[in-house]
Protein backbone atom coordinates (compact mmCIF):
# COMPACT_ATOMS: atom_id res chain seq x y z
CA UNK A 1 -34.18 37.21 -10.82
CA UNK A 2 -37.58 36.80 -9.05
CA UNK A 3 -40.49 39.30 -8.87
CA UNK A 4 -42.47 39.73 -6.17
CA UNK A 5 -46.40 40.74 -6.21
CA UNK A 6 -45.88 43.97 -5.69
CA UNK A 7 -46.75 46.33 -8.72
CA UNK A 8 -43.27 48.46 -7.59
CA UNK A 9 -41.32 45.25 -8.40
CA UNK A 10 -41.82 44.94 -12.19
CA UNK A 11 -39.61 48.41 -12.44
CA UNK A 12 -36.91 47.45 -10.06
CA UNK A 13 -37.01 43.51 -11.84
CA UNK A 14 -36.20 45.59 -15.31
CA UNK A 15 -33.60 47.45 -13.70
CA UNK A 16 -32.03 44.20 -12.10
CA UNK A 17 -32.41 42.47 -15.43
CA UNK A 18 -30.86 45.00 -17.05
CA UNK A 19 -27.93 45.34 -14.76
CA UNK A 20 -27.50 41.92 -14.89
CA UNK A 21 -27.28 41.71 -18.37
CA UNK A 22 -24.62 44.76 -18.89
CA UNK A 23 -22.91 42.56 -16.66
CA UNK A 24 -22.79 39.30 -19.40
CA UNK A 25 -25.42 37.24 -17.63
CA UNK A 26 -28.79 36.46 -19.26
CA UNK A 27 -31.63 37.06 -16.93
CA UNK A 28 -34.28 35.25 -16.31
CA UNK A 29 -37.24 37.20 -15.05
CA UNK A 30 -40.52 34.86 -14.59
CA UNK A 31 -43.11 37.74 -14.49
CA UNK A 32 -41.23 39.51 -17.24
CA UNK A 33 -41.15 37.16 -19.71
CA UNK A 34 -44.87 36.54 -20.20
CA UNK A 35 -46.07 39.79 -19.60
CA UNK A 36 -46.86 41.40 -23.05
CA UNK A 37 -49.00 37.97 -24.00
CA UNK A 38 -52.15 39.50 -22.10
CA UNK A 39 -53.76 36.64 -20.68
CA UNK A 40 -52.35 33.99 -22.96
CA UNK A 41 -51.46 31.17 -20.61
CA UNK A 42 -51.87 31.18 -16.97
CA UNK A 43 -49.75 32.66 -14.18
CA UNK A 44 -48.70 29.30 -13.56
CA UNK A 45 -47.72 28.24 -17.02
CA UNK A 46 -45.18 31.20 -17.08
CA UNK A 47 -43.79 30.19 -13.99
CA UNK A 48 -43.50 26.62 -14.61
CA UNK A 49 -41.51 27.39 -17.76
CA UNK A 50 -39.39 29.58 -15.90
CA UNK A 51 -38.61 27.05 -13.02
CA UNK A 52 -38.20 24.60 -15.74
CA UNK A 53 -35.18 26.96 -16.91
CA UNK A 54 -34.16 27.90 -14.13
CA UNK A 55 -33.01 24.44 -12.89
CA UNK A 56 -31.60 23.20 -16.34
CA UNK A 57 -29.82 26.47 -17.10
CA UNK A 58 -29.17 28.99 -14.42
CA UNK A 59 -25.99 29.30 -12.91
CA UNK A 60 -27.34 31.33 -9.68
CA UNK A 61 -30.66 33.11 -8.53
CA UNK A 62 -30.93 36.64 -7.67
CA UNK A 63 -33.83 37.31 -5.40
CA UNK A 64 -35.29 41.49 -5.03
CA UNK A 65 -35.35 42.69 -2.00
CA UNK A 66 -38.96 41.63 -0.92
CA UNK A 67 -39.20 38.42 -2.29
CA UNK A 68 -40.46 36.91 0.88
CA UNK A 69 -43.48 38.62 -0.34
CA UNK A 70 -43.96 36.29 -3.11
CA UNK A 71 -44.91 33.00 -3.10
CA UNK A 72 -43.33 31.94 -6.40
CA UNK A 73 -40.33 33.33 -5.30
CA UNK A 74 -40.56 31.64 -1.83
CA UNK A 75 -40.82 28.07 -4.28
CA UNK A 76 -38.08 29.54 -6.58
CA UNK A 77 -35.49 29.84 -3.59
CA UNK A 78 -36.71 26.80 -2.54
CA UNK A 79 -35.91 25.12 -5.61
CA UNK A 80 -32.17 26.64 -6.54
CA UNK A 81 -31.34 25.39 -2.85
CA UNK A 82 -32.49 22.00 -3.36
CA UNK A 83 -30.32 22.05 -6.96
CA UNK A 84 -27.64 23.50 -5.10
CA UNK A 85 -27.51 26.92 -7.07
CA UNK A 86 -26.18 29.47 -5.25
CA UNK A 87 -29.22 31.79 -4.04
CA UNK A 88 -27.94 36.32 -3.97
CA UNK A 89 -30.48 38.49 -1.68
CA UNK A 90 -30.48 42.24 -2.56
CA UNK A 91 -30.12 44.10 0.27
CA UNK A 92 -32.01 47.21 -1.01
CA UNK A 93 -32.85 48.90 -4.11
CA UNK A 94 -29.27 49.86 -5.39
CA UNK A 95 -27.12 47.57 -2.80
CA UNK A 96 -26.10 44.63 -4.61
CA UNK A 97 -26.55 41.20 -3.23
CA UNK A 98 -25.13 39.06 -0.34
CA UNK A 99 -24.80 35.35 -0.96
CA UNK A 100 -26.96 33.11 1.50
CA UNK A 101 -25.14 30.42 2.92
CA UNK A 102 -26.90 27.09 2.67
C-alpha cells in the first residue's frame, strides 16, 4: 500500500491496511511504519527500507487512489513493475482495486 502526500491519505492508508489485513495479507505501508519515531531517520530511510521489502517480500502493490500525487509512490510502481509484481489501483475511496496490465 502506498501513501501519497496528502495529509487525507494517512486515514484512508489505515483503513486500506486494515482491510487488507482482515483479508490475511500483511501490509506494508511506507509512511505508516515510521511515523510514531518523530524525526528519527529521514523520510528517505523509511522508504528505502520499505522498497527494500517490498521487492524481497511482497506478493503485489496496492496503490490509493491519488498516488500519482506522490513521488515515492510514482518510484514504488515503478519498481513492482520492473520486479514483475502485479501493481492494484483503487478506483476511489471504498471501490476496490483494478489490476493494471503491464
Amino acid at each position: 500500500i502506498h501513501l501519497d502526500e496528502h495529509p487525507e491519505a494517512h486515514h484512508l492508508a489505515e483503513e486500506v491496511s486494515a482491510e487488507v489485513a482482515r483479508l490475511g495479507a500483511v501490509p506494508l505501508t511506507p509512511h505508516l511504519l515510521g511515523r510514531h519515531f518523530h524525526g528519527i531517520g529521514s523520510d528517505q530511510m523509511w522508504l528505502d527500507g520499505t522498497m527494500a521489502l517490498m521487492l524481497r517480500a511482497a506478493d503485489a502493490v496496492l496503490l490509493l487512489p491519488t498516488w500519482k500525487a506522490s513521488s515515492g509512490a510514482r518510484g514504488e510502481r515503478q519498481e513492482a513493475q520492473w520486479a514483475g509484481l502485479p501493481v492494484f489501483t483503487m478506483r476511489a475511496h471504498g471501490a476496490w482495486a483494478s489490476r493494471e496490465l503491464n
